[in-house]
Each structure stands twice: as structure tokens, then as C-alpha cells.
PDB file of N, CA and C in Angstrom:
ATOM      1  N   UNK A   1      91.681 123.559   9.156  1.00  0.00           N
ATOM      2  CA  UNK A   1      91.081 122.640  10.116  1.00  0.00           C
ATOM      3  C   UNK A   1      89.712 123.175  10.534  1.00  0.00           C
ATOM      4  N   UNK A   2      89.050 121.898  10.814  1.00  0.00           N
ATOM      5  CA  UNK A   2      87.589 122.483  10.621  1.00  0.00           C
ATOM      6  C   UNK A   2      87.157 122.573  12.543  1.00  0.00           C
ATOM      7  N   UNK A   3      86.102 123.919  13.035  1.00  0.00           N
ATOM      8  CA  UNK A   3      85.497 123.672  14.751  1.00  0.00           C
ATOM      9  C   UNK A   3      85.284 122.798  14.840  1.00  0.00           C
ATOM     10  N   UNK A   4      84.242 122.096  13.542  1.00  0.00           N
ATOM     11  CA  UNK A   4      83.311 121.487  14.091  1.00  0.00           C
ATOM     12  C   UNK A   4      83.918 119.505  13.639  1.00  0.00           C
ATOM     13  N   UNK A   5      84.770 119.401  14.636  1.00  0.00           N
ATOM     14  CA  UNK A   5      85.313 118.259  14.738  1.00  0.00           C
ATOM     15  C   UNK A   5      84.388 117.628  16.311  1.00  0.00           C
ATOM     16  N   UNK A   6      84.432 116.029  16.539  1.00  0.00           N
ATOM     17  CA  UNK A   6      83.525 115.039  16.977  1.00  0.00           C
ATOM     18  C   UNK A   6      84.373 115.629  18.642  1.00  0.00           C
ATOM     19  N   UNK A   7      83.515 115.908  19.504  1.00  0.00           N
ATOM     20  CA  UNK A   7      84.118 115.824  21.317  1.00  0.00           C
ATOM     21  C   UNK A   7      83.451 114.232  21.581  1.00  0.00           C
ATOM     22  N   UNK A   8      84.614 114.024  22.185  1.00  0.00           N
ATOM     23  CA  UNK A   8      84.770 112.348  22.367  1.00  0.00           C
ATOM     24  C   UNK A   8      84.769 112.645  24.134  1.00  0.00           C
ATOM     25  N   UNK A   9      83.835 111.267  24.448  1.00  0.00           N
ATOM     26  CA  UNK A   9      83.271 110.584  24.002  1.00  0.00           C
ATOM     27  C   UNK A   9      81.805 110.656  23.663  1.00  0.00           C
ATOM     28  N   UNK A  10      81.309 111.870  23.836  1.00  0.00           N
ATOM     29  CA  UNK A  10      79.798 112.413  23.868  1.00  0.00           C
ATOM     30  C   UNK A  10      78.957 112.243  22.321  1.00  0.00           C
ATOM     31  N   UNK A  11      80.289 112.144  21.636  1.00  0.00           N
ATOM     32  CA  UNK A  11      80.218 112.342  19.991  1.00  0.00           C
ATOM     33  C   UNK A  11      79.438 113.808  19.929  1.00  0.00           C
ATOM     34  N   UNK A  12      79.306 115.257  20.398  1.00  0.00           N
ATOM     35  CA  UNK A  12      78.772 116.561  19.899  1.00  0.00           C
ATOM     36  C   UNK A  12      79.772 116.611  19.354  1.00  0.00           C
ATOM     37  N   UNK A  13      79.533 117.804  18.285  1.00  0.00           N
ATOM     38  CA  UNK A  13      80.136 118.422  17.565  1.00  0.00           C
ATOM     39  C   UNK A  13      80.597 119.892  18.299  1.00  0.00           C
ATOM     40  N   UNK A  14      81.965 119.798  18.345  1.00  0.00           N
ATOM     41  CA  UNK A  14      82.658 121.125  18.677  1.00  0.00           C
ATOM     42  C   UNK A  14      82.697 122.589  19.027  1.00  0.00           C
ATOM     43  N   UNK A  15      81.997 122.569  17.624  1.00  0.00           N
ATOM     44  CA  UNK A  15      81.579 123.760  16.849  1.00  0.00           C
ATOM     45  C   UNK A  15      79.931 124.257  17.718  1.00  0.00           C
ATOM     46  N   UNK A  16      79.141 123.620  16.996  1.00  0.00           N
ATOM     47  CA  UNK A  16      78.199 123.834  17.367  1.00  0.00           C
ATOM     48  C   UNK A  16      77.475 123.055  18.577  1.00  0.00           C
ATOM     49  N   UNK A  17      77.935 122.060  18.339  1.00  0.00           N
ATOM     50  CA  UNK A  17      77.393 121.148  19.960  1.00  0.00           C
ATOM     51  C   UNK A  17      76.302 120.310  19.622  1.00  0.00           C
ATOM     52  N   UNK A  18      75.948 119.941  18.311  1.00  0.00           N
ATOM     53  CA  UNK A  18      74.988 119.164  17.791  1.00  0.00           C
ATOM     54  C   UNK A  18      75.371 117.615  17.409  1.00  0.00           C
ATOM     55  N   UNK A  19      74.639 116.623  17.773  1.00  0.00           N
ATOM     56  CA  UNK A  19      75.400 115.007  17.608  1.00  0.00           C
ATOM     57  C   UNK A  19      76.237 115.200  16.090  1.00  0.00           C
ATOM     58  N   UNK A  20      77.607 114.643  16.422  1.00  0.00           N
ATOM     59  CA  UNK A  20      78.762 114.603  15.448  1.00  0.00           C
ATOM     60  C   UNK A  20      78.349 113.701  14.580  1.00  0.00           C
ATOM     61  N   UNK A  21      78.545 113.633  13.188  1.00  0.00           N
ATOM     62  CA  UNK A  21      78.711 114.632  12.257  1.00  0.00           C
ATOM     63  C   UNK A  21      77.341 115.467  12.551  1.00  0.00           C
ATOM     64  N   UNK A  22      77.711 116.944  12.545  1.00  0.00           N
ATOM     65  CA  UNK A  22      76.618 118.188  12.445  1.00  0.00           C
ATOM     66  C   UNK A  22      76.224 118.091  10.767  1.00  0.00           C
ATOM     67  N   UNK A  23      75.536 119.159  10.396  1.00  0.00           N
ATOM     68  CA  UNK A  23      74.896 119.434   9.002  1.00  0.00           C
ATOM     69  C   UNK A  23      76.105 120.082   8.451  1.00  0.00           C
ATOM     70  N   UNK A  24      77.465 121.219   9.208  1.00  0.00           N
ATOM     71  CA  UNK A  24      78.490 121.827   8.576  1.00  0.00           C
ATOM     72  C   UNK A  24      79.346 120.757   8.743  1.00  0.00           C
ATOM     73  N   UNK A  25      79.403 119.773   8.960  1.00  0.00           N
ATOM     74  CA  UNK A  25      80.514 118.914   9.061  1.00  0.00           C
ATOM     75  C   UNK A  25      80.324 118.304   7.876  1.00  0.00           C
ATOM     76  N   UNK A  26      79.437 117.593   7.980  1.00  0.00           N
ATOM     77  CA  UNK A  26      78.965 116.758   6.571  1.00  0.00           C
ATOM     78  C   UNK A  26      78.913 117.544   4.814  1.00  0.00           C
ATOM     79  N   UNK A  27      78.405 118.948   5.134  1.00  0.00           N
ATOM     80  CA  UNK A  27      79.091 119.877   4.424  1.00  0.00           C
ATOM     81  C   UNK A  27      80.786 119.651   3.734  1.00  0.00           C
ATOM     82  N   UNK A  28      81.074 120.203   4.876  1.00  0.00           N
ATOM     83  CA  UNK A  28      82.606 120.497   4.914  1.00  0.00           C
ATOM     84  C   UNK A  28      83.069 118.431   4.218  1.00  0.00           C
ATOM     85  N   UNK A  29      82.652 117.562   4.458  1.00  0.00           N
ATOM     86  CA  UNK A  29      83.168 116.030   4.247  1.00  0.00           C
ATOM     87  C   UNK A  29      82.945 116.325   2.505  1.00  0.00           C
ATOM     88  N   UNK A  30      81.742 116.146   2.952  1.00  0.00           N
ATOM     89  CA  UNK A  30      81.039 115.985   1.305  1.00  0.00           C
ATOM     90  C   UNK A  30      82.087 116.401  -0.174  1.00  0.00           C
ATOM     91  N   UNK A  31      82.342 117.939   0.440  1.00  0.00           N
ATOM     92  CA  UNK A  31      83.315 118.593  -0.649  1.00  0.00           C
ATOM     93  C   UNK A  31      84.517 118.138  -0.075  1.00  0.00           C
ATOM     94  N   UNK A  32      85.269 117.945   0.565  1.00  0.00           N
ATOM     95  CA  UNK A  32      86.469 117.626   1.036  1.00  0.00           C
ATOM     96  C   UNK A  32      86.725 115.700   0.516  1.00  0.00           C
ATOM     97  N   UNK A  33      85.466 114.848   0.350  1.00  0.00           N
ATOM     98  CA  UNK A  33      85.720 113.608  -0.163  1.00  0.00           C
ATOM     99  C   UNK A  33      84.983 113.701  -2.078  1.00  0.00           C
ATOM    100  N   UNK A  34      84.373 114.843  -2.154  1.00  0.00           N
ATOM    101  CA  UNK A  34      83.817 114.561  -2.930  1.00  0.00           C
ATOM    102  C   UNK A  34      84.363 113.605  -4.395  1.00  0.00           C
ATOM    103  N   UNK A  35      85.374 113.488  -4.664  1.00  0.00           N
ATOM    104  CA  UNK A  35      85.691 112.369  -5.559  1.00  0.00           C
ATOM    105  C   UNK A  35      86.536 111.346  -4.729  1.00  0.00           C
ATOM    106  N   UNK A  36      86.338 110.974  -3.815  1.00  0.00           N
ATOM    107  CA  UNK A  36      86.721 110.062  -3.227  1.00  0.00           C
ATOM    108  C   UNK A  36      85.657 109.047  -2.115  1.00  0.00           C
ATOM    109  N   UNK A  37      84.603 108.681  -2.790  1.00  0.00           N
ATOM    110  CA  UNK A  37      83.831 108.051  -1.860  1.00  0.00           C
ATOM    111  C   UNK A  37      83.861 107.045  -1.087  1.00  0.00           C
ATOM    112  N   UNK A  38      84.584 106.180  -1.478  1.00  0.00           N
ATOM    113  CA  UNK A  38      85.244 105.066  -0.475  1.00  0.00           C
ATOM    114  C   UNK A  38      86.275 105.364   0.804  1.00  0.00           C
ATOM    115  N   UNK A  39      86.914 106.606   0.541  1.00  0.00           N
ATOM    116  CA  UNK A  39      87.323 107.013   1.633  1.00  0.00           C
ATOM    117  C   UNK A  39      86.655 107.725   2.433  1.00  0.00           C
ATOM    118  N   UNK A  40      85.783 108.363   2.001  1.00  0.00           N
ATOM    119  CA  UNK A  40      84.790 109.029   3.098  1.00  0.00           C
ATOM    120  C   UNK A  40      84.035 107.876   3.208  1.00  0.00           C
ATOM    121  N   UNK A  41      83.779 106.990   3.676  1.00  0.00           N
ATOM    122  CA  UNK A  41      82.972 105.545   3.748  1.00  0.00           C
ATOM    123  C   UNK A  41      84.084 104.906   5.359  1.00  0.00           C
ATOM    124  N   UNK A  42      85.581 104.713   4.500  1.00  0.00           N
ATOM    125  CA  UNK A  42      86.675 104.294   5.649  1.00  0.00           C
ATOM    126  C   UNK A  42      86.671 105.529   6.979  1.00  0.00           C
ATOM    127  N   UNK A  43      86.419 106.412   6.323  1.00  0.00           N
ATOM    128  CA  UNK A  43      87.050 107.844   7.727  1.00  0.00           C
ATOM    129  C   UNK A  43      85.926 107.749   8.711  1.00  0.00           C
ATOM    130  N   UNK A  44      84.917 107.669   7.912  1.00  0.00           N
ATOM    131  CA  UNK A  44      83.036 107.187   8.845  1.00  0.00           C
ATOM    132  C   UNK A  44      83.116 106.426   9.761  1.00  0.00           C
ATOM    133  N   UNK A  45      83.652 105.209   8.740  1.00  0.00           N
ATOM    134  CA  UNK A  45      83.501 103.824   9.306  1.00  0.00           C
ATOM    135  C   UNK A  45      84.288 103.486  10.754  1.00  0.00           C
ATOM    136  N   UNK A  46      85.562 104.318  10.620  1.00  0.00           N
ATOM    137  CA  UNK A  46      86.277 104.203  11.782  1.00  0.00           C
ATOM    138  C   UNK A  46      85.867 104.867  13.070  1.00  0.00           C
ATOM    139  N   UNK A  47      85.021 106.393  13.193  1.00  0.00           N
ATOM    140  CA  UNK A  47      84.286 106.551  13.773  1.00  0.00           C
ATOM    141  C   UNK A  47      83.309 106.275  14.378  1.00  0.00           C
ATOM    142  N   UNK A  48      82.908 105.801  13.310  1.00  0.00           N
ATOM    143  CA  UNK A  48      81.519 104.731  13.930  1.00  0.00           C
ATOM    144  C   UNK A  48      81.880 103.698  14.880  1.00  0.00           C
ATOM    145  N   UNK A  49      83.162 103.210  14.764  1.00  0.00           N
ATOM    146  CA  UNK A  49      83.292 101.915  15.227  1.00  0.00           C
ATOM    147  C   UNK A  49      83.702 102.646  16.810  1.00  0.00           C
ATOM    148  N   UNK A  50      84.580 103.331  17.079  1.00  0.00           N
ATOM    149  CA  UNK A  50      85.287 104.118  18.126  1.00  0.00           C
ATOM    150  C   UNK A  50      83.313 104.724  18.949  1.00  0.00           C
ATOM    151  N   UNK A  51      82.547 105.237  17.998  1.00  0.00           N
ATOM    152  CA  UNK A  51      81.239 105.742  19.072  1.00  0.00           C
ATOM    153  C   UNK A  51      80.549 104.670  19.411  1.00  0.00           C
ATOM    154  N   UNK A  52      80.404 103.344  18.710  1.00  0.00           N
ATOM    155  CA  UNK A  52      79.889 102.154  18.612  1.00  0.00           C
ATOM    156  C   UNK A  52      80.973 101.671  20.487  1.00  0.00           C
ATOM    157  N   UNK A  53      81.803 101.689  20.443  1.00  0.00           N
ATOM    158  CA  UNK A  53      82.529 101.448  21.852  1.00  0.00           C
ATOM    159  C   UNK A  53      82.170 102.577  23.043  1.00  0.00           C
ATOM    160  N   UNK A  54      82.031 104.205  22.536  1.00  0.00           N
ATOM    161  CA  UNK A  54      81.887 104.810  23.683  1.00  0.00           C
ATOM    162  C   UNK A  54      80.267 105.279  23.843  1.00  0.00           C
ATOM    163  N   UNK A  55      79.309 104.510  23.284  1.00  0.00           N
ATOM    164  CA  UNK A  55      77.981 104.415  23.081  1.00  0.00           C
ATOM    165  C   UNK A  55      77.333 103.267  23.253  1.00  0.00           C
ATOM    166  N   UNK A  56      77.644 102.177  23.876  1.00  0.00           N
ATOM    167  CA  UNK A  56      77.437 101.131  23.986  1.00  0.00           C
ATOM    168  C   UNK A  56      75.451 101.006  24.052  1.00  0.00           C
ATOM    169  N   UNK A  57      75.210 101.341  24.628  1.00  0.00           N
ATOM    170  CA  UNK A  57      73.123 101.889  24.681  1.00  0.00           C
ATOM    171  C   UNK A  57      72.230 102.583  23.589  1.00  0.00           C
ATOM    172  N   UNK A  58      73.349 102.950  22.419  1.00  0.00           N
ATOM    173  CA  UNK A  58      72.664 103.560  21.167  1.00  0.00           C
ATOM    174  C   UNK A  58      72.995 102.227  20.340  1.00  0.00           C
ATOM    175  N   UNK A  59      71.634 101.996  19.520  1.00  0.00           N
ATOM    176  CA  UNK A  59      71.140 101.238  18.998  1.00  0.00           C
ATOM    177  C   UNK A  59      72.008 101.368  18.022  1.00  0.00           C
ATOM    178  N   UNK A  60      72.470 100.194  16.938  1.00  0.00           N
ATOM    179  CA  UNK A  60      73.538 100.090  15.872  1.00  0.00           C
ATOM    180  C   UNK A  60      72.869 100.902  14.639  1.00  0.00           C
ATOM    181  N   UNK A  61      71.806 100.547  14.308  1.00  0.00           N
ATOM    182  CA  UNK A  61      71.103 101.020  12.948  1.00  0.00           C
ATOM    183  C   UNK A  61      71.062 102.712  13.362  1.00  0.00           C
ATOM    184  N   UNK A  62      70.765 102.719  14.678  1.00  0.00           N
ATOM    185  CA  UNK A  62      70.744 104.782  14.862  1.00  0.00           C
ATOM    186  C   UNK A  62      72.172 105.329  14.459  1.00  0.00           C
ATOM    187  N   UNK A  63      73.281 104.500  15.261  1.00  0.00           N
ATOM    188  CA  UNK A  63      74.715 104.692  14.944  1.00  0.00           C
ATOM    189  C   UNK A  63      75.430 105.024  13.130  1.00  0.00           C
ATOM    190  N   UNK A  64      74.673 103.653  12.621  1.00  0.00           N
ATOM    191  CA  UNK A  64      74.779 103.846  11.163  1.00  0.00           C
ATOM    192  C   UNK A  64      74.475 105.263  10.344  1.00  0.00           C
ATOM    193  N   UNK A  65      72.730 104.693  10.560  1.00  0.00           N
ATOM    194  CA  UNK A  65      72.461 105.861   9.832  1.00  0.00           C
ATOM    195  C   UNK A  65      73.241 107.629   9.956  1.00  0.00           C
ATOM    196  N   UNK A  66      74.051 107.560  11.409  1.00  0.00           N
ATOM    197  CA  UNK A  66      74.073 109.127  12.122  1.00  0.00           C
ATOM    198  C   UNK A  66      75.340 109.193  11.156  1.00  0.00           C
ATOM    199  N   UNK A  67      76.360 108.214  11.651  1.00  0.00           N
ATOM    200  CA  UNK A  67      77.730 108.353  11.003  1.00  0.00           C
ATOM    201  C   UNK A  67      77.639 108.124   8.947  1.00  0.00           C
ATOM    202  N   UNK A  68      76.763 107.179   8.844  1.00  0.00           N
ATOM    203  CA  UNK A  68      77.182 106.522   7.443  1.00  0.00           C
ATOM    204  C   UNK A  68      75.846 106.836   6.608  1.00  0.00           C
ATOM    205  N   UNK A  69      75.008 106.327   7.025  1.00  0.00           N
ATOM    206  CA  UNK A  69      73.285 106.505   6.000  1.00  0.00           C
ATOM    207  C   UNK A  69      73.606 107.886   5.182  1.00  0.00           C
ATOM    208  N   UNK A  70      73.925 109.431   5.368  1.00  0.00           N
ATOM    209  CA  UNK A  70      73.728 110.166   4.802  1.00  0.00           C
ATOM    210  C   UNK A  70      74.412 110.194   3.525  1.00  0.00           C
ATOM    211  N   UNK A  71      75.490 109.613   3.447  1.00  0.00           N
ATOM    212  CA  UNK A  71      76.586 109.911   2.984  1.00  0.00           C
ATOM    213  C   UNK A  71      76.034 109.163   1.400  1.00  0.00           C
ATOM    214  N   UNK A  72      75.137 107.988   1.821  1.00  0.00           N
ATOM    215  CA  UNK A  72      74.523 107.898   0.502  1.00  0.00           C
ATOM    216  C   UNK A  72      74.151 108.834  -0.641  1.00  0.00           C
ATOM    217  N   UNK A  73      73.646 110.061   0.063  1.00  0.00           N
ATOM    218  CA  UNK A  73      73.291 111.118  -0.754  1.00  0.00           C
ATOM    219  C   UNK A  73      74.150 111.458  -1.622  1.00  0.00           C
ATOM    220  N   UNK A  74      75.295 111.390  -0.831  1.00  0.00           N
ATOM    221  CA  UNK A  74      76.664 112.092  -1.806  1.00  0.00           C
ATOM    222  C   UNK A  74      76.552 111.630  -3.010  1.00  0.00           C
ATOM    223  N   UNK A  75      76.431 110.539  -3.474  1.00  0.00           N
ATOM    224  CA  UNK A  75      76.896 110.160  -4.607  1.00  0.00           C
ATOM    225  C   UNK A  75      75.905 109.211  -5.508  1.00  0.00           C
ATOM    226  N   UNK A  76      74.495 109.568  -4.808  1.00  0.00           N
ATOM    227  CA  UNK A  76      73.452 108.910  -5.637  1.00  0.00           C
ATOM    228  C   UNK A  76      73.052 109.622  -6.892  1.00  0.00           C
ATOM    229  N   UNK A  77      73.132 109.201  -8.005  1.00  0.00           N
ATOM    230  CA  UNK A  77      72.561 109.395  -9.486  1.00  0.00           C
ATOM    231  C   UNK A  77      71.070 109.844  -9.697  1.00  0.00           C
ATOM    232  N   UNK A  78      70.957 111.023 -10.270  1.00  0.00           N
ATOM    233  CA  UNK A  78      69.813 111.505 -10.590  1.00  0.00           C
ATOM    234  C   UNK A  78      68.938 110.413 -11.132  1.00  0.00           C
ATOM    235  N   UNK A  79      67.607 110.394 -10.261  1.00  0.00           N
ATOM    236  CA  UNK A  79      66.809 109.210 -11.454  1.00  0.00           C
ATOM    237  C   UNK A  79      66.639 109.855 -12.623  1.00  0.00           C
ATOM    238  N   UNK A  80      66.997 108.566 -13.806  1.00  0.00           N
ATOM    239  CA  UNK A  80      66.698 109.304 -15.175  1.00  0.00           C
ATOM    240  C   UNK A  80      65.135 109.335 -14.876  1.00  0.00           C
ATOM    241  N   UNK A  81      64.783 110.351 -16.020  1.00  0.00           N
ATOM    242  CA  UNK A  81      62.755 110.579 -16.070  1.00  0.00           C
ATOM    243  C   UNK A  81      62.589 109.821 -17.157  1.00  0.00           C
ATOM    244  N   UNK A  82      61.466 109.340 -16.598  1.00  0.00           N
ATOM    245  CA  UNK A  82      60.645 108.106 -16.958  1.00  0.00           C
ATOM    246  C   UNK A  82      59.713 108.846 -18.162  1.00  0.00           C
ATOM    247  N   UNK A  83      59.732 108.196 -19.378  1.00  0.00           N
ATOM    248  CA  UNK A  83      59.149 108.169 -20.367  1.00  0.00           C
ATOM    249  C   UNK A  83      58.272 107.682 -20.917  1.00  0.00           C
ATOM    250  N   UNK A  84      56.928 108.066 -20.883  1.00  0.00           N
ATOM    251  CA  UNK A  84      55.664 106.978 -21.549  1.00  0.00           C
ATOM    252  C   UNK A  84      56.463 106.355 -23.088  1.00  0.00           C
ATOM    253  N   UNK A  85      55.545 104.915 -22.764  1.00  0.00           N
ATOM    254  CA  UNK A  85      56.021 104.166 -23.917  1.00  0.00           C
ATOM    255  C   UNK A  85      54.959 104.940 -25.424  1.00  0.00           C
ATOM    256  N   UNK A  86      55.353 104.837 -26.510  1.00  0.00           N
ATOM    257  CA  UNK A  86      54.171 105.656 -27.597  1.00  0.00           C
ATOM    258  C   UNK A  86      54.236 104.697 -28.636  1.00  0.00           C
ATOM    259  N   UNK A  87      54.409 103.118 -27.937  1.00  0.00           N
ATOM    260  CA  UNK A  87      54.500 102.525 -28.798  1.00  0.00           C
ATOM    261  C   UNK A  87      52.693 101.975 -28.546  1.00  0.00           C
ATOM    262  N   UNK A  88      52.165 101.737 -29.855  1.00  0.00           N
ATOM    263  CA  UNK A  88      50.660 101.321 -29.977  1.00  0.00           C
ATOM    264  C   UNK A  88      50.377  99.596 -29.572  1.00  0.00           C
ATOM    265  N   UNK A  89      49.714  99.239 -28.793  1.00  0.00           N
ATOM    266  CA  UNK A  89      49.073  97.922 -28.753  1.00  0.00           C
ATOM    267  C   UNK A  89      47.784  97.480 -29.764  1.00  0.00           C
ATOM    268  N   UNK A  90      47.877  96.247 -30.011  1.00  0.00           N
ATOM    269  CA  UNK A  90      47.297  96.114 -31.541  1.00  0.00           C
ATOM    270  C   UNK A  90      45.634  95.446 -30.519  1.00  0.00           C
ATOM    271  N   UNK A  91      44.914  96.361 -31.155  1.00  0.00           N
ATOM    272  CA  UNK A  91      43.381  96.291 -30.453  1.00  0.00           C
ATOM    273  C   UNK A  91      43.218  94.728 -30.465  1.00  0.00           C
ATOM    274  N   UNK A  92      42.593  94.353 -29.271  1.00  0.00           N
ATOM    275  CA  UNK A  92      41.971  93.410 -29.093  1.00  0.00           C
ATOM    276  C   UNK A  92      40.801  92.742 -29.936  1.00  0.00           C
ATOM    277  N   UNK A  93      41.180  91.782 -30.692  1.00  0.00           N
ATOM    278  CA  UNK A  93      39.607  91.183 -31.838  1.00  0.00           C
ATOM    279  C   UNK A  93      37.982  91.796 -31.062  1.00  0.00           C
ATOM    280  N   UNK A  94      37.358  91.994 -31.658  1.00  0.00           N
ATOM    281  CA  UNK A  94      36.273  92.180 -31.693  1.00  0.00           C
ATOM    282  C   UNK A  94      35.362  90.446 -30.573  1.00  0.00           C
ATOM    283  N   UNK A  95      34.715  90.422 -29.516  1.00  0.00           N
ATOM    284  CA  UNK A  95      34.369  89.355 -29.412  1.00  0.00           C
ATOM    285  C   UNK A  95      33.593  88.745 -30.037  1.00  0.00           C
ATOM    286  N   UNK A  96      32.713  89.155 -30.512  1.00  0.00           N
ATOM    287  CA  UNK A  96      32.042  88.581 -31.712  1.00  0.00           C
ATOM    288  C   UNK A  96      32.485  87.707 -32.833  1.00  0.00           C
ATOM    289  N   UNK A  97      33.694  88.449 -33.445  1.00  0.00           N
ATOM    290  CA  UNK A  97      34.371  87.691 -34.422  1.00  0.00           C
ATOM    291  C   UNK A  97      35.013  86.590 -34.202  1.00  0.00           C
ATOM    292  N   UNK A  98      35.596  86.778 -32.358  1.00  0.00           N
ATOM    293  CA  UNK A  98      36.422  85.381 -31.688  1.00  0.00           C
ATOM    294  C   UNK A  98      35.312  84.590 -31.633  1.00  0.00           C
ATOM    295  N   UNK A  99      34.173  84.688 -31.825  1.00  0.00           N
ATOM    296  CA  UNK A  99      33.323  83.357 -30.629  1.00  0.00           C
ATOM    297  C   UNK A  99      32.716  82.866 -32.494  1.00  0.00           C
ATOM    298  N   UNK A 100      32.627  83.289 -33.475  1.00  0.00           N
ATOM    299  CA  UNK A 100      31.957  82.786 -34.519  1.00  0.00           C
ATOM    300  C   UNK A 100      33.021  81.943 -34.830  1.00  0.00           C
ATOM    301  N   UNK A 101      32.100  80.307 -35.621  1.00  0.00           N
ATOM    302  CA  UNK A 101      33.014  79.459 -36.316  1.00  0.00           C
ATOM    303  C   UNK A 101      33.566  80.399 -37.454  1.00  0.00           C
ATOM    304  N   UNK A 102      35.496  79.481 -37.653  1.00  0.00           N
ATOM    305  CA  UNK A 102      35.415  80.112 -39.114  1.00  0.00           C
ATOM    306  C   UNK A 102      35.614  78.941 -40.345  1.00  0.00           C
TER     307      UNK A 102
END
């Protein structure tokens, strides 16, 4: 069992006393959901909703992002690297040759 669990209704963190989830909490989630991302999404979500009631004056999108936004990280895909194309474009006619009758 982890300190740094949420003190209700203040939402700090336990442990350290920093707004719940802390940086070791999210830690500690990350590997503890790590192949399970939809459930770390539900365990959030229910939190959120419970600080969303004992926070009524914090703005929803601050709420989100605190409880849920990070969690994106978890499981976002390396951008593949971007590759110049080496395929050749066929030169443009000469204008000269476009503007003469043929």
C-alpha cells in the first residue's frame, strides 16, 4: 500500500502533501496499470468525480487535466520519424517552349 494516497476532501497527497495525484503517485499508477489502461482511466475517473463534488470552485478542465490529462502520456506511441520523400519531380517545361506554337 502506497503513503501517498488522496486526503479527502483537500485532495493533498498523504505522503507528501502535494495536490493528489503527486508525481510518486502517478509513478506508482502508471506501473501498477501499466497494461491496463482503461482501468486506470475508470479508478481516475471515479476520483475525479468524488473531487469534482468536494471542489465545487475548481474549474472542470483544471480537475481533468490534474486527475486524467496526464495519464495520456502513459500510453501514447512514439511518433514514427518522418522521412524526406527521394522521390524526383519531373522539371517544369522550359517557358519558352510552353508559349511557342507547335
Amino acid at each position: 500500500m502506497t503513503t501517498h494516497g488522496p486526503v479527502m476532501p483537500i485532495w493533498s497527497c498523504g505522503g507528501c502533501c502535494l495536490p493528489w495525484p503527486c508525481p510518486t503517485r502517478k509513478r506508482e499508477l502508471r506501473a501498477e496499470y501499466a497494461d491496463a489502461p482503461v482501468s486506470l482511466h475508470l479508478y481516475l475517473g471515479s476520483y475525479l468525480v468524488q473531487a469534482t463534488e468536494d471542489m465545487p470552485w475548481t474549474p472542470a478542465g483544471v480537475l481533468h487535466r490534474r486527475f486524467l490529462g496526464w495519464t495520456s502520456e502513459v500510453h501514447r506511441p512514439t511518433p514514427a520519424v518522418q522521412q524526406r520523400s527521394t522521390a524526383t519531380v519531373p522539371a517544369e517545361p522550359d517557358r519558352e517552349a510552353r508559349q511557342q506554337p507547335g
